[in-house]
Protein backbone atom coordinates (compact mmCIF):
# COMPACT_ATOMS: atom_id res chain seq x y z
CA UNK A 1 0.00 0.00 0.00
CA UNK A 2 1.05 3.23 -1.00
CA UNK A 3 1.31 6.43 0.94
CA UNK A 4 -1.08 8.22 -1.11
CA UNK A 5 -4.04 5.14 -0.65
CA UNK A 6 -3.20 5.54 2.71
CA UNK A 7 -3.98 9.11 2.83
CA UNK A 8 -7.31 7.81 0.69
CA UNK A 9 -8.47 6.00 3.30
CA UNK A 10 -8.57 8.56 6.30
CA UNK A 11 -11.86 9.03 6.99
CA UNK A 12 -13.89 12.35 5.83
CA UNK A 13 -14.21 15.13 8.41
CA UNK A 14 -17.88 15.42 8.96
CA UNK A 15 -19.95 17.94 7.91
CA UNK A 16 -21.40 20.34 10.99
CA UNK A 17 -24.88 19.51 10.57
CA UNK A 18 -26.99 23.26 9.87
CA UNK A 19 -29.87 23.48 11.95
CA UNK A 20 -32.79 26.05 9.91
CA UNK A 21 -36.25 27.31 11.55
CA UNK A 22 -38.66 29.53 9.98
CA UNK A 23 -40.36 32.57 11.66
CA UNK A 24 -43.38 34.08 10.65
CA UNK A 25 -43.55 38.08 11.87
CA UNK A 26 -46.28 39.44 12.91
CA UNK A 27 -47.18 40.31 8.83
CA UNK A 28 -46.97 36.79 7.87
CA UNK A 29 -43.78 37.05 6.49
CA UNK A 30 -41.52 33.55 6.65
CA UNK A 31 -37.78 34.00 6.84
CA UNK A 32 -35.62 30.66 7.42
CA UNK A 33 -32.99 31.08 9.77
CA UNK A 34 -29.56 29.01 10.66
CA UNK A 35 -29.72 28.28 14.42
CA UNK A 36 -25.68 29.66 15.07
CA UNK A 37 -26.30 28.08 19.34
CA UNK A 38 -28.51 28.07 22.01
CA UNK A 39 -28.04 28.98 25.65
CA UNK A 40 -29.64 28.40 29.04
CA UNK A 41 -30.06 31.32 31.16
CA UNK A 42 -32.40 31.75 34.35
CA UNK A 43 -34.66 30.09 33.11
CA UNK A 44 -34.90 31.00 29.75
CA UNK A 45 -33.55 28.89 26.68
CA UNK A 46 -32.00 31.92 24.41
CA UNK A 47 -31.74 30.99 20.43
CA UNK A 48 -28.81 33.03 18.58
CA UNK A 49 -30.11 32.88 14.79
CA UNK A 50 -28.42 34.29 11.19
CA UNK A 51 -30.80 34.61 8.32
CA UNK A 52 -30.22 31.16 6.26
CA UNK A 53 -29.80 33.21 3.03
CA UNK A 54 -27.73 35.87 3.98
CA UNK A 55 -23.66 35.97 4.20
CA UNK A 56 -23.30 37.91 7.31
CA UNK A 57 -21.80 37.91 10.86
CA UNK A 58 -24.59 39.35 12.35
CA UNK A 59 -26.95 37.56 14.25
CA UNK A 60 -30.46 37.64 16.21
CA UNK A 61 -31.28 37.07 19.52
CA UNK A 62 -34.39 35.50 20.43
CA UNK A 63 -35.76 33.86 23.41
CA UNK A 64 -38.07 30.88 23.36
CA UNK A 65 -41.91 31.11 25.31
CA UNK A 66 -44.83 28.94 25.01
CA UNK A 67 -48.50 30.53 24.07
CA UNK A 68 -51.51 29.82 25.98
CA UNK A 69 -51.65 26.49 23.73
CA UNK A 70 -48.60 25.14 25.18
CA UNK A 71 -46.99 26.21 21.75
CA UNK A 72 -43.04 27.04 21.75
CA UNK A 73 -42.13 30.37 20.17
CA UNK A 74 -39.59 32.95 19.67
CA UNK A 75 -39.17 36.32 20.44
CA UNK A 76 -37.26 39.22 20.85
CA UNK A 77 -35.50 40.20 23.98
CA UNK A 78 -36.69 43.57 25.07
CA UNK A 79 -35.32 44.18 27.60
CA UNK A 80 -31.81 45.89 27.38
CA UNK A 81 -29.97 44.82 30.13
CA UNK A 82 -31.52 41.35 29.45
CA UNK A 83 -30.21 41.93 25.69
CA UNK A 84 -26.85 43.01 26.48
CA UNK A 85 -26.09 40.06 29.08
CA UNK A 86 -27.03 37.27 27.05
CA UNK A 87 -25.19 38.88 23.92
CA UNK A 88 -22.06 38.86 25.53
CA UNK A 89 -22.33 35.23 26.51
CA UNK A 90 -23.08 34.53 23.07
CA UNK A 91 -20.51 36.33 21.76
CA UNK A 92 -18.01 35.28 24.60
CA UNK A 93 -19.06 31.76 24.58
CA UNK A 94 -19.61 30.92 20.64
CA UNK A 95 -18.27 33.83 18.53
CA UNK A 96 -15.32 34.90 19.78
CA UNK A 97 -12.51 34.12 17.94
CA UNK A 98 -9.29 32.91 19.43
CA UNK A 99 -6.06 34.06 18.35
CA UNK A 100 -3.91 31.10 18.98
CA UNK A 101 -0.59 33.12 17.57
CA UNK A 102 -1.06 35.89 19.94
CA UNK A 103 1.43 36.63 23.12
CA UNK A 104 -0.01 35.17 26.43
């Protein structure tokens, strides 16, 4: 066996499976959107969410409730200081980027 079917028969890195949801607004508009993590907070499960069709770093924050129903949906976080806190988890816990070549 050569070196090269060696390298043939490493196995394939998986691919990160891409979780999508669609949201209706309150027009009855659908959007599909790539779930980027969730989070647990007080509580409350927290959804950070990219439109699926856009190329962007931005992202959503939405939290998850249940309607009279028992239904599960999402919405926005109004409050700020609510907003801000669970944006900087996000941000500290899934999007930051480490820079491995930087000086301790």
């Amino acid at each position: 066996m050569t070196e090269s079917d060696k390298l043939n028969q490493l196995p394939e890195e998986e691919e990160e499976e891409i979780t999508v949801v669609t949201l209706t607004d309150d027009d009855g508009v659908e959007k599909d959107f790539e779930v980027l993590g969730t989070l647990e907070d007080g509580g409350k499960l927290y959804y950070a969410l990219a439109p699926a069709d856009e190329d962007t770093d931005e992202y959503y924050l939405f939290v998850e409730g249940k309607d009279e129903n028992g239904e599960t949906f999402l919405s926005t976080v109004d409050d700020d200081e609510e907003f801000d806190r669970i944006a900087d988890i996000f941000d500290d816990e899934f999007f930051s980027e480490t820079d491995y070549d930087a000086e301790p």
